[in-house]
N, C-alpha and C. Protein backbone atom coordinates (compact mmCIF):
# COMPACT_ATOMS: atom_id res chain seq x y z
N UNK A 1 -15.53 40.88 -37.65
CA UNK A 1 -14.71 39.82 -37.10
C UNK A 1 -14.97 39.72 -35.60
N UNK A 2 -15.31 38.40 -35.12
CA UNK A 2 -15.28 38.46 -33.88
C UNK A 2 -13.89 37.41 -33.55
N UNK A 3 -13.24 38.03 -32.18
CA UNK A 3 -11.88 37.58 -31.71
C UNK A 3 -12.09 37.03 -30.30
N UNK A 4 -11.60 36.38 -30.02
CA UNK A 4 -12.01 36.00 -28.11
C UNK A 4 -10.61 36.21 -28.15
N UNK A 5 -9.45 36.69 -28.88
CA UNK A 5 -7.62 36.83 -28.35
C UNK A 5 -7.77 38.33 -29.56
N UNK A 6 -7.84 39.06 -28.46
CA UNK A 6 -8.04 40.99 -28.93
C UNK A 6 -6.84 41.03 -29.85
N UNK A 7 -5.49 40.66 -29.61
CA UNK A 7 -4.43 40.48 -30.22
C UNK A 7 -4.50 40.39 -32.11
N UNK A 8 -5.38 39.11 -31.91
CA UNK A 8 -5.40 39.05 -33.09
C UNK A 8 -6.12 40.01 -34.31
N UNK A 9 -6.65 41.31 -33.67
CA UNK A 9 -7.47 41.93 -34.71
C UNK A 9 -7.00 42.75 -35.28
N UNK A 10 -5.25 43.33 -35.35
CA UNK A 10 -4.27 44.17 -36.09
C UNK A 10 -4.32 43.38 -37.28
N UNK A 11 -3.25 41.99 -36.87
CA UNK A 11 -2.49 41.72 -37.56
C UNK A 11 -3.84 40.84 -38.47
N UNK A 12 -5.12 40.72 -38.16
CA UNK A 12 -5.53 40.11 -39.77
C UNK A 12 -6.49 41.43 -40.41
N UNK A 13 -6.41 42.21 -39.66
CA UNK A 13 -7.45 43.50 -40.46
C UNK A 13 -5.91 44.54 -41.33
N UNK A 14 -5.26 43.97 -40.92
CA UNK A 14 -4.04 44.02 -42.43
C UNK A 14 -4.17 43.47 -43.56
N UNK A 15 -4.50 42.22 -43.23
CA UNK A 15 -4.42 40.68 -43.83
C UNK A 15 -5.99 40.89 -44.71
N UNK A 16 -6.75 41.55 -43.85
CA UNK A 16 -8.26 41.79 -44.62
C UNK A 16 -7.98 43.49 -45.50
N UNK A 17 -7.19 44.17 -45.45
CA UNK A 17 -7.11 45.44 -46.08
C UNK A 17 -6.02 44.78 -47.07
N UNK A 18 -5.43 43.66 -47.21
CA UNK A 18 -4.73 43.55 -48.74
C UNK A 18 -5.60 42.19 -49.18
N UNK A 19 -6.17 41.39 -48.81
CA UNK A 19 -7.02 40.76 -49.76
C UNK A 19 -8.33 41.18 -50.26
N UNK A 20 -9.30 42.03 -49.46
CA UNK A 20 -10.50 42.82 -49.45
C UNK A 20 -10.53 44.18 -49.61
N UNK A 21 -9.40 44.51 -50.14
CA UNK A 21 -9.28 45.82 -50.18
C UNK A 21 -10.64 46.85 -50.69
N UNK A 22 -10.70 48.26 -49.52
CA UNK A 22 -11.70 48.60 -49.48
C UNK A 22 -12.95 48.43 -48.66
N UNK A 23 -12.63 47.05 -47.73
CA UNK A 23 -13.65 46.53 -47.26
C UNK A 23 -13.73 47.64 -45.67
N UNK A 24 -14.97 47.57 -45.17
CA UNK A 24 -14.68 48.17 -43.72
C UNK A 24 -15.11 46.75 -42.89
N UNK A 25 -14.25 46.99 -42.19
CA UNK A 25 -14.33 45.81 -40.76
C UNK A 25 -13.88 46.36 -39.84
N UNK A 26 -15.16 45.42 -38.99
CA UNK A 26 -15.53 46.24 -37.64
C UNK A 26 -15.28 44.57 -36.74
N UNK A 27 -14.38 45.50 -35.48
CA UNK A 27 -14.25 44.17 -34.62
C UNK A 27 -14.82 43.79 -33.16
N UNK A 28 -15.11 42.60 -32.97
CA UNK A 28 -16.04 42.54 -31.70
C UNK A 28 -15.18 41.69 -31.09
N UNK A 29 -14.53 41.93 -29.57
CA UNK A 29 -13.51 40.78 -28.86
C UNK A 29 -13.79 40.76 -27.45
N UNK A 30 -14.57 39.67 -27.20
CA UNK A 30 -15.13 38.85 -25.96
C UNK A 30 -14.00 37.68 -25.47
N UNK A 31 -12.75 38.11 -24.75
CA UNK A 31 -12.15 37.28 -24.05
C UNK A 31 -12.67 35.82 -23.33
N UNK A 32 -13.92 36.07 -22.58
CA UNK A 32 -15.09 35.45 -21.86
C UNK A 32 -15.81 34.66 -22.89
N UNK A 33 -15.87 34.48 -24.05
CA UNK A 33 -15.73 33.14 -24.69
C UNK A 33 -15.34 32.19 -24.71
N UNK A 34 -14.16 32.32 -24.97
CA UNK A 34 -13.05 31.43 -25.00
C UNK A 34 -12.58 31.01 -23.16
N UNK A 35 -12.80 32.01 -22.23
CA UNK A 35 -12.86 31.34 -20.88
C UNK A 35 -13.46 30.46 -20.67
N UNK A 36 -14.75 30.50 -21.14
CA UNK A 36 -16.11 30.25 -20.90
C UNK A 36 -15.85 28.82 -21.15
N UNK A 37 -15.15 28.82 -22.26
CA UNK A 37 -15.11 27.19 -23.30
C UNK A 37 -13.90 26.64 -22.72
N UNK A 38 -13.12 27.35 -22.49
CA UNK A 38 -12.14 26.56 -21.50
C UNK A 38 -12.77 26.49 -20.16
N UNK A 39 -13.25 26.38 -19.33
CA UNK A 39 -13.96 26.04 -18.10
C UNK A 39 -14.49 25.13 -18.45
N UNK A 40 -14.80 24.80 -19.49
CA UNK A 40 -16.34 23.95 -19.64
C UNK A 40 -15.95 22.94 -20.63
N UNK A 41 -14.67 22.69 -20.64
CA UNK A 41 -14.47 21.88 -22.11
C UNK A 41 -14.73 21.72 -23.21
N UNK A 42 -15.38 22.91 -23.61
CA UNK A 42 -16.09 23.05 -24.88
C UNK A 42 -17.14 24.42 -24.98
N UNK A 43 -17.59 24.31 -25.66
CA UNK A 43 -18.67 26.19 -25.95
C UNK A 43 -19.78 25.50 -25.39
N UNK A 44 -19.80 26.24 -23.69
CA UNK A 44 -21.44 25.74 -23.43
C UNK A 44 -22.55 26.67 -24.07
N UNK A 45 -24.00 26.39 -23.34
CA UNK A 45 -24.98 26.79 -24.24
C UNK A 45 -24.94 28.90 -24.22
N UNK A 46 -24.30 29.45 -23.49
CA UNK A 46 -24.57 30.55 -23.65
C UNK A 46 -23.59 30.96 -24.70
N UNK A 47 -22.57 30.09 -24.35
CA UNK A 47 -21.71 30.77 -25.83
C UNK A 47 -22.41 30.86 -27.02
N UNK A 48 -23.08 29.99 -27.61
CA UNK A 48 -23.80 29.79 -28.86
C UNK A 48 -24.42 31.00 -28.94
N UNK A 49 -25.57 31.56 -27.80
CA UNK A 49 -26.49 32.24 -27.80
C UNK A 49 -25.68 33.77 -28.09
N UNK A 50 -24.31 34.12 -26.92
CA UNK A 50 -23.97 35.34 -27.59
C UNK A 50 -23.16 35.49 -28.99
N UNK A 51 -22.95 34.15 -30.10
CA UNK A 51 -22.77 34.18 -31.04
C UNK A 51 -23.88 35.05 -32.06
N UNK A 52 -24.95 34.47 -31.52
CA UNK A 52 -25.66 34.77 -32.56
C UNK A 52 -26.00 36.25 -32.29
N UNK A 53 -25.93 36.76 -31.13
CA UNK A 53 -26.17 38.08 -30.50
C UNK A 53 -25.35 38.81 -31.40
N UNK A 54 -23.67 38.50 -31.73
CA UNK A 54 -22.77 38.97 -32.08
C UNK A 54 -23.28 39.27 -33.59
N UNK A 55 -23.85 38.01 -34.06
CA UNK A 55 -24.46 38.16 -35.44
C UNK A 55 -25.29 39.58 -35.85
N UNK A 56 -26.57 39.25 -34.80
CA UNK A 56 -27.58 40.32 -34.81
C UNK A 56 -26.50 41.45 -34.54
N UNK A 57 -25.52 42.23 -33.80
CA UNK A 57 -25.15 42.97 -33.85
C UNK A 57 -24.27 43.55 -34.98
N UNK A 58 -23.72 42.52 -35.94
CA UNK A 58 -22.89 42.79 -36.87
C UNK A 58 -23.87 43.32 -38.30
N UNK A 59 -24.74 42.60 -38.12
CA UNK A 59 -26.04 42.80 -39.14
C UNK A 59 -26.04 44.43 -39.02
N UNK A 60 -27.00 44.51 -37.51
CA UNK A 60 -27.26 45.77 -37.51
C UNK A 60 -25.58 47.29 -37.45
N UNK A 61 -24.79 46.66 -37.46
CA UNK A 61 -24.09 47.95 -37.86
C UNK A 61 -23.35 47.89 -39.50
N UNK A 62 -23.89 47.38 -40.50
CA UNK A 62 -24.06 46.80 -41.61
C UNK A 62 -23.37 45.74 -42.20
N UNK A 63 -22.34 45.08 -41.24
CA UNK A 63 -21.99 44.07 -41.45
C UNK A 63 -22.51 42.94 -42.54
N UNK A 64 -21.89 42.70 -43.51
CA UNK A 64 -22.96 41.89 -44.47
C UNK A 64 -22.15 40.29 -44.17
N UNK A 65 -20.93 40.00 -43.20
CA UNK A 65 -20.87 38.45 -42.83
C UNK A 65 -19.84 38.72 -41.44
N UNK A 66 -20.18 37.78 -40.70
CA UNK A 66 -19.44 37.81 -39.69
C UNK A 66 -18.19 36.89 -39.61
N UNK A 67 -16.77 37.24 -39.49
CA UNK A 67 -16.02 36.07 -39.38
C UNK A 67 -15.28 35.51 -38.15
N UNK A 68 -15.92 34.62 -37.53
CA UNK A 68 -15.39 34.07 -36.31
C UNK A 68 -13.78 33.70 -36.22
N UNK A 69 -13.08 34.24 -35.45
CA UNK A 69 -11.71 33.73 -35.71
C UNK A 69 -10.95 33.13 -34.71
N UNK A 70 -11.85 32.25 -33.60
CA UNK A 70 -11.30 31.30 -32.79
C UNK A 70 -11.42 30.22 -32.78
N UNK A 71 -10.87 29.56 -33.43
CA UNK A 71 -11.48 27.97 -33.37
C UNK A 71 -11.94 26.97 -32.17
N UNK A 72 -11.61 27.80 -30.92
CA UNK A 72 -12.06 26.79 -29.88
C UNK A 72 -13.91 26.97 -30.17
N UNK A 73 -14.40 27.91 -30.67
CA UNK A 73 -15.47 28.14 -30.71
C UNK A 73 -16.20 27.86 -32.32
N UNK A 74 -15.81 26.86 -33.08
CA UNK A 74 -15.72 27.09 -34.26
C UNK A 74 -17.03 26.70 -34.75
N UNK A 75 -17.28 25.32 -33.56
CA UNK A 75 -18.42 24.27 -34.18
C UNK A 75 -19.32 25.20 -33.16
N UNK A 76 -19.44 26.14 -32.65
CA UNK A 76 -20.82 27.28 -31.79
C UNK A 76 -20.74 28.17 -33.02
N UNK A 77 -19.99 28.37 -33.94
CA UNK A 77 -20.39 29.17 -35.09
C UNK A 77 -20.90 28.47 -35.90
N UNK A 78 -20.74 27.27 -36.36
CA UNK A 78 -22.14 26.32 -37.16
C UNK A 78 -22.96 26.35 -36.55
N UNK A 79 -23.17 25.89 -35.64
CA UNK A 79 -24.37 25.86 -35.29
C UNK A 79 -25.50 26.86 -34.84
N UNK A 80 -24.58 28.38 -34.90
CA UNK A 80 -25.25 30.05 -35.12
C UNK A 80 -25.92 29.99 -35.96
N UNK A 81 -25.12 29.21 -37.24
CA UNK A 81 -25.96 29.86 -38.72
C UNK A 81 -27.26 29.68 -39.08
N UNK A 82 -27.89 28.95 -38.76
CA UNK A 82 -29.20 28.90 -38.90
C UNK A 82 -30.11 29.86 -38.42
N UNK A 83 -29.85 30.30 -37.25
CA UNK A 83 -30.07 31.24 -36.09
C UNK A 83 -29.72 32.64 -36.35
N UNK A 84 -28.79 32.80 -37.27
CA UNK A 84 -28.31 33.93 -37.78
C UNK A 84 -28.93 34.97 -38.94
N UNK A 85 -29.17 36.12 -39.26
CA UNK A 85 -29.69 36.37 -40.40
C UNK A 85 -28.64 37.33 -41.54
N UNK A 86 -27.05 36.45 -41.40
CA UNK A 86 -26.30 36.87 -41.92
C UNK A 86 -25.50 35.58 -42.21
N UNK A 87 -24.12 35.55 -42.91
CA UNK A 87 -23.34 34.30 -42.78
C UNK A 87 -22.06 34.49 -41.87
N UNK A 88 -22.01 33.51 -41.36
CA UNK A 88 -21.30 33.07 -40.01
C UNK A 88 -19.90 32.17 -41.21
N UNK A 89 -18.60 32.94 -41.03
CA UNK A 89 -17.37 31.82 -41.44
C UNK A 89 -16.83 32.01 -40.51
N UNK A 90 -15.96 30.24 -40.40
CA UNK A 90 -14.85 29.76 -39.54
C UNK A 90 -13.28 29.86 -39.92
N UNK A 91 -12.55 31.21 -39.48
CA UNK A 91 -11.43 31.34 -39.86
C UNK A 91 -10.81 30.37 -40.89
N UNK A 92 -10.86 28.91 -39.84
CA UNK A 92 -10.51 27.89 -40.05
C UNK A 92 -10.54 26.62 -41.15
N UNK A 93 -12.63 27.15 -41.96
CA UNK A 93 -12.46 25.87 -42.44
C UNK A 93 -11.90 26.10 -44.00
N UNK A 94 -11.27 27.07 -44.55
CA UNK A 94 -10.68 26.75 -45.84
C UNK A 94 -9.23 26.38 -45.68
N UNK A 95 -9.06 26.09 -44.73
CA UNK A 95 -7.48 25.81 -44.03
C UNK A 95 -7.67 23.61 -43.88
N UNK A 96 -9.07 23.29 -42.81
CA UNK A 96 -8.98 22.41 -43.29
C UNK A 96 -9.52 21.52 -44.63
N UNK A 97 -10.31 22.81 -45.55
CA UNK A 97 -9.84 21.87 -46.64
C UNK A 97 -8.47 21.61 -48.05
N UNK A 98 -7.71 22.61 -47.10
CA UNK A 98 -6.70 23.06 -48.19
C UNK A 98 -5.72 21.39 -47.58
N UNK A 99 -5.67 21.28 -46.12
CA UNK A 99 -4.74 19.94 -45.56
C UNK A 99 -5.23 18.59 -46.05
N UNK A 100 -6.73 18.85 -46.35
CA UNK A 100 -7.17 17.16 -47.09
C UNK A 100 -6.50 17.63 -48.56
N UNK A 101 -6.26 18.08 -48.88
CA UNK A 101 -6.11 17.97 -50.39
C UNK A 101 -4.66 18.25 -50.31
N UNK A 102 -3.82 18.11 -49.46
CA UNK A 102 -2.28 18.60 -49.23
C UNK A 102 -1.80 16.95 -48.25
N UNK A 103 -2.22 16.33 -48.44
CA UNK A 103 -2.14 14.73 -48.17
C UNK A 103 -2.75 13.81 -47.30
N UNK A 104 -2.26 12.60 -47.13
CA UNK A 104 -3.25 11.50 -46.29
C UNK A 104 -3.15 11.54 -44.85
N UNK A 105 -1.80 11.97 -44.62
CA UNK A 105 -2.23 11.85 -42.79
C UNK A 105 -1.69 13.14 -42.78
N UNK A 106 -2.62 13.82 -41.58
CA UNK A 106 -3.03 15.38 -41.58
C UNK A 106 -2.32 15.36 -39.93
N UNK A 107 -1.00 15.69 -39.71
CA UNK A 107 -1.22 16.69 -38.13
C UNK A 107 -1.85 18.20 -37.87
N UNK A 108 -2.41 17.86 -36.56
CA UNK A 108 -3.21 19.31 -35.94
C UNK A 108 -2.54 19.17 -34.97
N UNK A 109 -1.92 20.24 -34.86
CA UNK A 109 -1.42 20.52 -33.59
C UNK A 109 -2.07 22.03 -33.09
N UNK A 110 -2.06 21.87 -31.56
CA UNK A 110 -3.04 22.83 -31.13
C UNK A 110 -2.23 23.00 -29.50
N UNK A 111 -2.52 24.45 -29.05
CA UNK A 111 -2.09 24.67 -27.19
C UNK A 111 -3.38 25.19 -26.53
N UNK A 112 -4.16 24.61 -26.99
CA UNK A 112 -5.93 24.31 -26.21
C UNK A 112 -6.44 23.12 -26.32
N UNK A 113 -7.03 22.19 -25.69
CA UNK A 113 -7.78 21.00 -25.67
C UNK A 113 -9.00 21.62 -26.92
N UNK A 114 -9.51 22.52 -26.20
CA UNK A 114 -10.73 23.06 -26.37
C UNK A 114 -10.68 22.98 -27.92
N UNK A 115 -9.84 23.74 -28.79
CA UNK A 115 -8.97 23.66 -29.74
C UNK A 115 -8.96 22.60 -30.79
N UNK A 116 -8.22 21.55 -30.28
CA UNK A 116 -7.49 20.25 -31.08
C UNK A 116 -8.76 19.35 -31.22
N UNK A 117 -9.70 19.74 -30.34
CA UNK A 117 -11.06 18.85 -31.08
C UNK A 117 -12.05 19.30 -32.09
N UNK A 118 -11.93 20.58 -32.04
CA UNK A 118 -13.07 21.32 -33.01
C UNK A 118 -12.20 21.08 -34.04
N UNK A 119 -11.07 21.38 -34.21
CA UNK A 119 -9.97 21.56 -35.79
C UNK A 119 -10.05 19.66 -36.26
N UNK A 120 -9.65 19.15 -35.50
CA UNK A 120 -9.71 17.42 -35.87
C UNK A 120 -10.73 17.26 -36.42
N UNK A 121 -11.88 18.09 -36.19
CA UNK A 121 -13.29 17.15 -36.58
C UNK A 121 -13.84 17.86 -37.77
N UNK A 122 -13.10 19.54 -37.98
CA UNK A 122 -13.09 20.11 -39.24
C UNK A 122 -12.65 19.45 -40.28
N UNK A 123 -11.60 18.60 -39.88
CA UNK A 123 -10.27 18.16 -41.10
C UNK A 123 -11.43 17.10 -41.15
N UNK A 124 -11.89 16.32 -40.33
CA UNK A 124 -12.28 14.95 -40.48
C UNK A 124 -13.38 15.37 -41.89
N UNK A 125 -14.16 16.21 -41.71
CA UNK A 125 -15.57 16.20 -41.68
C UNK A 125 -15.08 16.89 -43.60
N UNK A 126 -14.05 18.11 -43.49
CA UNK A 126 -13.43 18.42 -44.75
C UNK A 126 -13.35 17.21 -45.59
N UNK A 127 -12.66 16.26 -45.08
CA UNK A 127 -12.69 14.86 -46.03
C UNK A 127 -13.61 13.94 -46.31
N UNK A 128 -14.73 14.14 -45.60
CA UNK A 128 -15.80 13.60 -45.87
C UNK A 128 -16.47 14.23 -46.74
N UNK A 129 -16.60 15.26 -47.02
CA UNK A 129 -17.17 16.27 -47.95
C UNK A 129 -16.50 15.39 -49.11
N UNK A 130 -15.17 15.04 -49.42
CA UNK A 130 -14.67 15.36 -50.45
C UNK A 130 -14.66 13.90 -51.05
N UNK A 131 -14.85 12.77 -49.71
CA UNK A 131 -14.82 11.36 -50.05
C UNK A 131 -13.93 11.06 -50.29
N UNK A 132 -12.54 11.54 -49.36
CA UNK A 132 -11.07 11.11 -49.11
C UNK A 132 -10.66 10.38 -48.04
N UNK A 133 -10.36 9.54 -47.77
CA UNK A 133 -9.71 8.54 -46.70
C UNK A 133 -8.48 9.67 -46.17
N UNK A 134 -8.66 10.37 -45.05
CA UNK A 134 -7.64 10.74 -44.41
C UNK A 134 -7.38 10.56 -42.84
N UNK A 135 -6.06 10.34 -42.62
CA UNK A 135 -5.76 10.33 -41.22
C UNK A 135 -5.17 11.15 -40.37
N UNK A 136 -6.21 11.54 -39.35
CA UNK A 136 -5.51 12.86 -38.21
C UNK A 136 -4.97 12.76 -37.39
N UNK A 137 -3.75 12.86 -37.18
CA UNK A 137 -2.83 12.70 -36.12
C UNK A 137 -2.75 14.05 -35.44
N UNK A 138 -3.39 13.95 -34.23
CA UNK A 138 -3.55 15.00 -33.19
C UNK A 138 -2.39 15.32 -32.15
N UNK A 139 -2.15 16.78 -31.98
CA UNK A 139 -1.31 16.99 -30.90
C UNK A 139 -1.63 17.99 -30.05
N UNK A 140 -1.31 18.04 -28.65
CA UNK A 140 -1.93 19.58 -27.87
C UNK A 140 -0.20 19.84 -27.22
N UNK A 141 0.20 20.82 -27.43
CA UNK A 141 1.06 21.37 -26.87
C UNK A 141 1.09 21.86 -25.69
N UNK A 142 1.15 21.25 -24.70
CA UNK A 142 1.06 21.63 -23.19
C UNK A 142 1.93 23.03 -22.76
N UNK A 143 0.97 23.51 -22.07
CA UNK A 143 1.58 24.61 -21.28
C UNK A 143 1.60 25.94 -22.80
N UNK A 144 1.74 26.00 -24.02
CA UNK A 144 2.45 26.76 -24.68
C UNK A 144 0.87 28.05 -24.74
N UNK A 145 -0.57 27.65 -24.66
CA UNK A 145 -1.50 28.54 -24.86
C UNK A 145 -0.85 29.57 -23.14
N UNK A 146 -0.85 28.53 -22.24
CA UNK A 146 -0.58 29.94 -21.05
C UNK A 146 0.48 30.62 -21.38
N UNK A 147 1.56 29.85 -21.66
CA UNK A 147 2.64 31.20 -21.91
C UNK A 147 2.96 32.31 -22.41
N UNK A 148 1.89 31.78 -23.77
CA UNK A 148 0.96 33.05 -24.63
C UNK A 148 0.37 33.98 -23.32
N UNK A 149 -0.20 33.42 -23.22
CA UNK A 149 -1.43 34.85 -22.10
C UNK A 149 -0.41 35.27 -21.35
N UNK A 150 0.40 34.38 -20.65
CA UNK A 150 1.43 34.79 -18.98
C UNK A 150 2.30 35.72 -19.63
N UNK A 151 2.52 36.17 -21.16
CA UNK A 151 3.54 36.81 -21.21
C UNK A 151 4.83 36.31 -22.02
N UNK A 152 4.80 35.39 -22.17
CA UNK A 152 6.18 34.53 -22.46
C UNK A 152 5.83 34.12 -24.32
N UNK A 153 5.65 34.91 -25.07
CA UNK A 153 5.65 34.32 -26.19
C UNK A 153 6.65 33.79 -26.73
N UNK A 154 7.97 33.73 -25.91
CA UNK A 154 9.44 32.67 -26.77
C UNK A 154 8.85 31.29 -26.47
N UNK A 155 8.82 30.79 -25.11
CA UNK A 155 8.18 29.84 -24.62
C UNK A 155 7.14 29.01 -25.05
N UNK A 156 6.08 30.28 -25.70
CA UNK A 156 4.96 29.37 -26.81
C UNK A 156 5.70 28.91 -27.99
N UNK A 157 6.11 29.93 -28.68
CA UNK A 157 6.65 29.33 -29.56
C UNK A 157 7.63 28.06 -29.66
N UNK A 158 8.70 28.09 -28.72
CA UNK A 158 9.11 27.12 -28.83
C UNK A 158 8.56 25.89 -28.34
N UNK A 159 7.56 25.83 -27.27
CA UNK A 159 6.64 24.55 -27.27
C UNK A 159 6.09 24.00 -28.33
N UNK A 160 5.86 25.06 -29.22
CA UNK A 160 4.68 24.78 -30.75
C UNK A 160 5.44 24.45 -31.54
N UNK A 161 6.73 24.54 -31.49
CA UNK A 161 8.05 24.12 -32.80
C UNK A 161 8.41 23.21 -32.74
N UNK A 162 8.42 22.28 -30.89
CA UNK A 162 8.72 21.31 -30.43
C UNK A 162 7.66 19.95 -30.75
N UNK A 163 6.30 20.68 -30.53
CA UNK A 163 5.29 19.67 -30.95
C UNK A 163 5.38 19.54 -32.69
N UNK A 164 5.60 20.57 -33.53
CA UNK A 164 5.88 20.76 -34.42
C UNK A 164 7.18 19.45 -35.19
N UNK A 165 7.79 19.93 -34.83
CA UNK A 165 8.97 18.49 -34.83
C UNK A 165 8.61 16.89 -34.17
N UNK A 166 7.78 16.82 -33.76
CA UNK A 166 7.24 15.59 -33.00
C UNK A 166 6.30 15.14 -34.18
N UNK A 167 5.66 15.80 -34.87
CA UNK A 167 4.55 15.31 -36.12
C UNK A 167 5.28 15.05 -37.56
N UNK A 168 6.74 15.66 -37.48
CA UNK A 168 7.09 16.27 -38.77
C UNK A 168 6.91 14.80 -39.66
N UNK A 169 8.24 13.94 -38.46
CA UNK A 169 7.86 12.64 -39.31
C UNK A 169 6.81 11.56 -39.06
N UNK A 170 6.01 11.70 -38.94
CA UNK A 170 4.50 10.81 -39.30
C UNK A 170 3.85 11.78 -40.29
N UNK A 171 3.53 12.57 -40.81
CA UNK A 171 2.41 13.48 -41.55
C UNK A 171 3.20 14.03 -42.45
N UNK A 172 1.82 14.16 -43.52
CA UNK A 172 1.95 14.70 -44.97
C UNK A 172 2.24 16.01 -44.66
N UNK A 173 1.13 16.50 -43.96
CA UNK A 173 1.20 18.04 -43.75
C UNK A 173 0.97 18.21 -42.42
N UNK A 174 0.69 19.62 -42.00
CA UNK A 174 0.53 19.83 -40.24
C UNK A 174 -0.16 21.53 -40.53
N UNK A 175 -1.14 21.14 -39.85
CA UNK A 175 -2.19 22.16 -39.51
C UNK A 175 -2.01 22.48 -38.27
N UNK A 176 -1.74 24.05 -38.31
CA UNK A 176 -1.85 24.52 -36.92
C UNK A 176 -3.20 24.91 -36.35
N UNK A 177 -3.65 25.21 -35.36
CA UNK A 177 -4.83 25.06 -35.24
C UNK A 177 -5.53 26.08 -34.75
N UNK A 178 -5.07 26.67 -34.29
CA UNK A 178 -5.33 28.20 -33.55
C UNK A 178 -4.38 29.50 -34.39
N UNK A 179 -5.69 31.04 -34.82
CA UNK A 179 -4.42 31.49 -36.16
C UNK A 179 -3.39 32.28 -34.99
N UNK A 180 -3.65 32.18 -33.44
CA UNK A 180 -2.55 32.62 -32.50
C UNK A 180 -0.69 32.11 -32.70
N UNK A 181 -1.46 30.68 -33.91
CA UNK A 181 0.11 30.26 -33.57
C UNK A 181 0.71 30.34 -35.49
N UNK A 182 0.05 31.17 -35.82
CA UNK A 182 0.94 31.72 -37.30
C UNK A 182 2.42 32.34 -37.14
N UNK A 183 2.12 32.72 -36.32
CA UNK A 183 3.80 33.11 -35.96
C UNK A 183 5.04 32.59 -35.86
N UNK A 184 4.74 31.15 -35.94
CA UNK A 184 5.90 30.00 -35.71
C UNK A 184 5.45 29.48 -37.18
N UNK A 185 5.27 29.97 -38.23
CA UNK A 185 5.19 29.33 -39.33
C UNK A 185 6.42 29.63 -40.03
N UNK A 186 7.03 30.64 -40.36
CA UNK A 186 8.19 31.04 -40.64
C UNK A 186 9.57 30.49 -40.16
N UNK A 187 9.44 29.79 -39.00
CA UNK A 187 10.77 29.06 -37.96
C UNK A 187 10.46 27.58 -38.71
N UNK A 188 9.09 27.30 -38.78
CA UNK A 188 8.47 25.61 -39.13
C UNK A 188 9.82 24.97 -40.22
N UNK A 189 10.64 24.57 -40.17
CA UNK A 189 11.32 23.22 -41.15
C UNK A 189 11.63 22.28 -40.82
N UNK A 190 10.54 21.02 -41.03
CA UNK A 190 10.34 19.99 -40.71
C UNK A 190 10.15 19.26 -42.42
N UNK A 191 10.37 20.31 -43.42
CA UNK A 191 10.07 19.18 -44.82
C UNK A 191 8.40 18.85 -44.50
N UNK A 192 7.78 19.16 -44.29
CA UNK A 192 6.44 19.10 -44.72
C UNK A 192 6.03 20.64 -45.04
N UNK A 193 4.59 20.98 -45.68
CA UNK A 193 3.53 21.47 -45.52
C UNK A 193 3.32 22.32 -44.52
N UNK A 194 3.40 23.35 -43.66
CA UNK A 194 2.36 23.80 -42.46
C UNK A 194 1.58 25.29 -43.11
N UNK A 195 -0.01 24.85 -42.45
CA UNK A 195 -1.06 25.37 -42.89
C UNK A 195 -1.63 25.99 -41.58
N UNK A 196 -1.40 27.13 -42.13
CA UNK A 196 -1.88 27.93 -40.31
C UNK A 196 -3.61 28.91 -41.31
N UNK A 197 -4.42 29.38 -40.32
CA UNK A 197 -6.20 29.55 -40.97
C UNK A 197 -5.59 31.19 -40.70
N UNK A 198 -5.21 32.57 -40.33
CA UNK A 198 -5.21 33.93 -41.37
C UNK A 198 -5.73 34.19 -42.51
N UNK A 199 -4.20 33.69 -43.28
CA UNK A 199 -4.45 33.81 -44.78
C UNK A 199 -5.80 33.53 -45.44
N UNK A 200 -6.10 32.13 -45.22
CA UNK A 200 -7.03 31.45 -45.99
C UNK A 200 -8.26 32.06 -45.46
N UNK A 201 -8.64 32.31 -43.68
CA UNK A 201 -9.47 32.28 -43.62
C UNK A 201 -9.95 34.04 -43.53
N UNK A 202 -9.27 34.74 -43.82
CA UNK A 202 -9.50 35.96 -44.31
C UNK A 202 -9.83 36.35 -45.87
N UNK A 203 -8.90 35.48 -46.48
CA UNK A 203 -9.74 35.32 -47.91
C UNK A 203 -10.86 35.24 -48.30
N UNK A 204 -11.89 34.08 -47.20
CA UNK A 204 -12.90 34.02 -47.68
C UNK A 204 -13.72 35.28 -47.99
N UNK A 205 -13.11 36.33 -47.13
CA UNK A 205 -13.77 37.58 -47.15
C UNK A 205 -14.16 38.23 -48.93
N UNK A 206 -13.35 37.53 -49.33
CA UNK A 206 -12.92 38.19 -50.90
C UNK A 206 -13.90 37.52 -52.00
């Protein structure tokens, strides 16, 4: 698993010891990714390159797939795989195809720019696969990714519950977009759907 939020590598190598049980996973967490892509509005070209580095390294300590679990970096992990001599998954994408098939207009809500465009264009691109007419109604929750880092996780959360309630009524369902914000899935009652990428995208492991 590679993490650019160190945080997250307890609570899904739980999540990977009850769906994969037995499995060994080994974790690699480059903060300076995800900087990198926030500076730059997106994964510039070195990010890609230490993706695939990450690859070659997961290979060689016998890693048989690597699973990326930041989505600001999601579409620099497609575009690894070719480059890779292992398989590269996106936390994320069995999450957006579980929201095309969980109704027609899809909220993403996200507390990264960086974020709310890679996941939008997952969902988009999920429905194109499938040859479904769906509509993404996008949201970025201001301020709630720093409050995460600054310390203040009430603060994220309740920014993300707030944007959360702002989608409830337009959308079928609501995709969260980053698996940083699974934690506000349990508070979520808005009468829809919410689909946060953990679960699903640790499964693929299985």
């Amino acid at each position: 698993m590679l993490h650019t939020v160190p945080a997250l590598a307890a609570p899904l190598a739980e999540l990977a010891a009850e769906l994969r049980p037995g499995a060994r996973i080994l974790h690699f967490a480059d903060e300076s990714l995800l900087q990198d892509t926030i500076a730059n509005d997106g994964p510039p070209p070195h990010v890609l390159r230490r993706l695939v580095s990450y690859a070659m390294y997961a290979k060689e300590s016998g890693a048989g797939t690597l699973l990326v679990t930041c989505s600001s970096i999601g579409e620099a992990a497609e575009q690894a795989r070719p480059l890779a001599e292992l398989p590269i998954l996106r936390i994320d994408e069995p999450m957006a195809e579980e929201a095309v098939r969980a109704g027609h207009r899809i909220g993403v809500l996200a507390t990264l720019a960086t974020t709310l465009g890679p996941t939008t264009r997952a969902v988009q691109r999920a429905a194109s696969r499938h040859g479904a007419a769906r509509e993404v109604v996008p949201h970025l929750c201001d301020g709630a990714f720093d409050a995460l880092r600054g310390g203040d996780p009430a603060r994220h959360d309740a920014l993300v519950l707030d944007g959360f309630g702002r989608l409830t009524g337009q959308v079928d369902v609501v995709v969260l977009a980053q698996a940083s914000m699974a934690r506000i899935v349990t508070q979520a009652d808005g009468g829809v759907p919410v689909l946060s990428s953990p679960r699903s995208g640790v499964a693929q492991l299985a």
